[in-house]
N, C-alpha and C. Protein backbone atom coordinates (compact mmCIF):
# COMPACT_ATOMS: atom_id res chain seq x y z
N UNK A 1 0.80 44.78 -8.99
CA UNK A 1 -0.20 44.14 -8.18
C UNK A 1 -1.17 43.41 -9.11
N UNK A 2 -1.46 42.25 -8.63
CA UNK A 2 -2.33 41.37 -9.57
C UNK A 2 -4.00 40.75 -8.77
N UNK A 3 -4.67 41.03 -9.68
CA UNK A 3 -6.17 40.87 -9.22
C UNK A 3 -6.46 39.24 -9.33
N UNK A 4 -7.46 38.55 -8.86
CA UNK A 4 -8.08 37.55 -9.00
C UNK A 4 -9.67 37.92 -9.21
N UNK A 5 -9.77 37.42 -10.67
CA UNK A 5 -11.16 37.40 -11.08
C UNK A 5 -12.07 35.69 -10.37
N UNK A 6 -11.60 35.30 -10.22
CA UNK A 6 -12.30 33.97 -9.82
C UNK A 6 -12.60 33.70 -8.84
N UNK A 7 -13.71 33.18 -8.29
CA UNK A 7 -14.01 33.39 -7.09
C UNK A 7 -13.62 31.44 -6.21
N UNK A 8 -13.07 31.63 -5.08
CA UNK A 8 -12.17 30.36 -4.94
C UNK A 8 -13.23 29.48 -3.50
N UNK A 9 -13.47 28.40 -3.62
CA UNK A 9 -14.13 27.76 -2.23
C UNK A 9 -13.00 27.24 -1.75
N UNK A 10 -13.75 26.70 -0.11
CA UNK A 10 -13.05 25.44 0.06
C UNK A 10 -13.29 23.91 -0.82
N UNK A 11 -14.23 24.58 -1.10
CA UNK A 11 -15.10 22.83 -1.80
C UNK A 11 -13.56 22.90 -3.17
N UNK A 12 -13.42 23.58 -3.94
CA UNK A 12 -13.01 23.74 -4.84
C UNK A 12 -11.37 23.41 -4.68
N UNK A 13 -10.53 23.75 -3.33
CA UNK A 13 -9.73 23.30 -2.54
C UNK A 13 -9.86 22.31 -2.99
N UNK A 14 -10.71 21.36 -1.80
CA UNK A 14 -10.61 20.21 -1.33
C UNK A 14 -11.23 18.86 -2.20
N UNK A 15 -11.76 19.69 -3.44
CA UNK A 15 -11.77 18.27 -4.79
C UNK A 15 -10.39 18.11 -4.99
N UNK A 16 -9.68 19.27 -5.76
CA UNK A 16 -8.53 19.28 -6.25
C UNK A 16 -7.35 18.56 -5.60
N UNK A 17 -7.17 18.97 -4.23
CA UNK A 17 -6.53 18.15 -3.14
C UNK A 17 -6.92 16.65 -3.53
N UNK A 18 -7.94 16.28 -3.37
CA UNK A 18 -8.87 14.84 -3.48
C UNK A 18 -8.20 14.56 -4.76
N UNK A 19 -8.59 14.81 -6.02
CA UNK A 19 -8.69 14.31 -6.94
C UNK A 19 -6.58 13.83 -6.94
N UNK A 20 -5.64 14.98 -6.78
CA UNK A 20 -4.32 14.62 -6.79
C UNK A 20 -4.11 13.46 -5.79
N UNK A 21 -4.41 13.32 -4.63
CA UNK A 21 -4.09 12.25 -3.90
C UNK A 21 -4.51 10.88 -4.42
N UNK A 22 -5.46 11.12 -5.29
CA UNK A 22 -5.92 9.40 -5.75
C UNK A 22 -5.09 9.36 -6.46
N UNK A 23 -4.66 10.45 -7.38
CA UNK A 23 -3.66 10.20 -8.63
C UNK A 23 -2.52 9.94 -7.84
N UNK A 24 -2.03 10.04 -6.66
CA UNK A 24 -0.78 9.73 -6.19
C UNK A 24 -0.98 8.07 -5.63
N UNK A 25 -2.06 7.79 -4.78
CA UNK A 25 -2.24 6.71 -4.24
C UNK A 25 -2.26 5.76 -5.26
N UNK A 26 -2.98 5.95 -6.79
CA UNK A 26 -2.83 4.81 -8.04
C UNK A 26 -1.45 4.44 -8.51
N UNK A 27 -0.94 5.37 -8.46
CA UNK A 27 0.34 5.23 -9.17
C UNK A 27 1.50 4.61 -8.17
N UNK A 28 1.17 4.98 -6.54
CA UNK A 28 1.77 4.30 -5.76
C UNK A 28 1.55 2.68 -5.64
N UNK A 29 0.11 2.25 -5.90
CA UNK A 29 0.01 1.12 -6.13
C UNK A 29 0.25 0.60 -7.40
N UNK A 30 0.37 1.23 -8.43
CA UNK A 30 0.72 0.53 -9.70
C UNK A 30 2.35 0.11 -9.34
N UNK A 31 3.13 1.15 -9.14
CA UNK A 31 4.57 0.68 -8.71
C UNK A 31 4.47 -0.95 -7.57
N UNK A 32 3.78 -0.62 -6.96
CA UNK A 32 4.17 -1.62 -5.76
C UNK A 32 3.62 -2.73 -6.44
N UNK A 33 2.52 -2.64 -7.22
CA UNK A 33 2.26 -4.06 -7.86
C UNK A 33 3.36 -4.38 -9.00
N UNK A 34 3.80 -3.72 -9.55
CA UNK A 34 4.92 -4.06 -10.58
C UNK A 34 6.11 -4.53 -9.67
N UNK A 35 6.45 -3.83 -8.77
CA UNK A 35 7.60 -4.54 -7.68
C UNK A 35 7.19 -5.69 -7.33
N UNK A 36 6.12 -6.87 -6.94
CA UNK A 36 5.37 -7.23 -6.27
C UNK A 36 5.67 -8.40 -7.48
N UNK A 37 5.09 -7.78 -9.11
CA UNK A 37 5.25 -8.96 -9.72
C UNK A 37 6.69 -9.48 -10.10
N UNK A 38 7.38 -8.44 -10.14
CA UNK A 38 8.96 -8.81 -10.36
C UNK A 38 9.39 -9.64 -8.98
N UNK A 39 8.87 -9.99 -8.04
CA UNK A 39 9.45 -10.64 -6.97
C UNK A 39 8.71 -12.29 -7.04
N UNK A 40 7.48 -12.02 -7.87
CA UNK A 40 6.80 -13.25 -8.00
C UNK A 40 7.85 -14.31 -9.38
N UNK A 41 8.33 -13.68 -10.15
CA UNK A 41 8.77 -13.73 -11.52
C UNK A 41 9.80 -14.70 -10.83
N UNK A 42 11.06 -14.05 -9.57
CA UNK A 42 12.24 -14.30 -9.13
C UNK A 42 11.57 -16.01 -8.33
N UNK A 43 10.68 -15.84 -8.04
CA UNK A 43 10.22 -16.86 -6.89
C UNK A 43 9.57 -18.11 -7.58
N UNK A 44 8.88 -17.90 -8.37
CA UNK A 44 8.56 -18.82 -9.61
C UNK A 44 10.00 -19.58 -10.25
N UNK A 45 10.83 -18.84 -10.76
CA UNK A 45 12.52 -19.21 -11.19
C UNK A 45 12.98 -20.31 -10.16
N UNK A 46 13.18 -19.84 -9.17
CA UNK A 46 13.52 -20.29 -7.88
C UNK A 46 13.40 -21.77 -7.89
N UNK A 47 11.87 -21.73 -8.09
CA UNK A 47 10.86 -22.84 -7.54
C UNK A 47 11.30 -24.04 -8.80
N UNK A 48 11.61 -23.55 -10.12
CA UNK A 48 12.36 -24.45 -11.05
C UNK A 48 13.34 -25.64 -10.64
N UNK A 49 14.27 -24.79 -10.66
CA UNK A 49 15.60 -25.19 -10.10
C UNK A 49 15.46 -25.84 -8.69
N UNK A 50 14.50 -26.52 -8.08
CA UNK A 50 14.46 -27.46 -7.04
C UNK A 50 14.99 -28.73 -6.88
N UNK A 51 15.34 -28.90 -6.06
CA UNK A 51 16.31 -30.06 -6.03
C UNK A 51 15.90 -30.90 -5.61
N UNK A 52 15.96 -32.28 -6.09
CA UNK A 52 15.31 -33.68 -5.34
C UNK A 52 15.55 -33.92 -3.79
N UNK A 53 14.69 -33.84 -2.99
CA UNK A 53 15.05 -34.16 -1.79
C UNK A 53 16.06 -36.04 -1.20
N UNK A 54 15.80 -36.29 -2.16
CA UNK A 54 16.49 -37.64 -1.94
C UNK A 54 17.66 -37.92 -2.65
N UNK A 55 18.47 -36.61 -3.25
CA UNK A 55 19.86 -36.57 -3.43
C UNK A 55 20.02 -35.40 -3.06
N UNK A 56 19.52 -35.22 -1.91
CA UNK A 56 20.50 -33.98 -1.21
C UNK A 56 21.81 -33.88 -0.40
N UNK A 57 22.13 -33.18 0.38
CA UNK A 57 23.54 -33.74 1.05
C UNK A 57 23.11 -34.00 2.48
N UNK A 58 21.54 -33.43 2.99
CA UNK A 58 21.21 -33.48 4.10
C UNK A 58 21.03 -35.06 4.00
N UNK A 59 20.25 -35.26 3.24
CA UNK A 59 19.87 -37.20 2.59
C UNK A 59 21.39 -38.05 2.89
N UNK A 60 22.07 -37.79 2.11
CA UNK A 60 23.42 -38.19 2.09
C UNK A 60 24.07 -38.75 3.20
N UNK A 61 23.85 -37.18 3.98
CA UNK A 61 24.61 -37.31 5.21
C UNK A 61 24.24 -38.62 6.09
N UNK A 62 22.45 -37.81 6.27
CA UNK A 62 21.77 -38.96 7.22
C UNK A 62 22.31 -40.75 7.11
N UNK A 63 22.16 -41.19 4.96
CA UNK A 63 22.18 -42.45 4.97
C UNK A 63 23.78 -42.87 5.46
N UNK A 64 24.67 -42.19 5.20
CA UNK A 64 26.02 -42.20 5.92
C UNK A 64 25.91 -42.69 7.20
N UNK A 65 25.35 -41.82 8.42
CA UNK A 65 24.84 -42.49 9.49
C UNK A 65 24.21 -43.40 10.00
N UNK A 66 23.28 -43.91 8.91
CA UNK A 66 22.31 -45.15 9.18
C UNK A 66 23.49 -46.18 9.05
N UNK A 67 23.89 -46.16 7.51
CA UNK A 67 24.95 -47.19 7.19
C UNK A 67 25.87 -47.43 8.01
N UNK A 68 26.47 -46.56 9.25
CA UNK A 68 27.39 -46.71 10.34
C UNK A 68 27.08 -47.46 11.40
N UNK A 69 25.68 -46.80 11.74
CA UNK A 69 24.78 -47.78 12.59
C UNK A 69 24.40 -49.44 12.62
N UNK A 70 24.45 -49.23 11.40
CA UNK A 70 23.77 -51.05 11.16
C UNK A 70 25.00 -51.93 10.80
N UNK A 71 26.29 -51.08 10.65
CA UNK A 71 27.55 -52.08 10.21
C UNK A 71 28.41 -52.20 11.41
């Protein structure tokens, strides 16, 4: 059988509780911002590799049709 010398609150509870949940809620947001920037990284890339709208195939197509029209 084992004694407890320490005398325990709720206050003493409910920092400890407190203090772990921030440590969970930071670290939940540190992840989500690191996910967050790796999706910015992909979207930036993306945005490189853009293609001229006036050699597209939608472009293409359209002047195909004009040119049918007027001949």
């Amino acid at each position: 059988m084992s004694e407890f010398e320490r005398e325990m609150t709720q206050w003493m509870v409910f920092d400890s509780y407190m203090e772990q949940w921030e440590a969970d809620r930071r670290r939940d947001e540190e992840e989500h911002a690191k996910a967050k920037n790796k999706e910015k990284k992909v979207v930036q890339v993306a945005k490189v590799h853009h293609e001229d709208p006036l050699y597209s195939k939608s472009m293409m197509r359209c002047l195909k049709i004009m040119e049918r029209m007027v001949v």
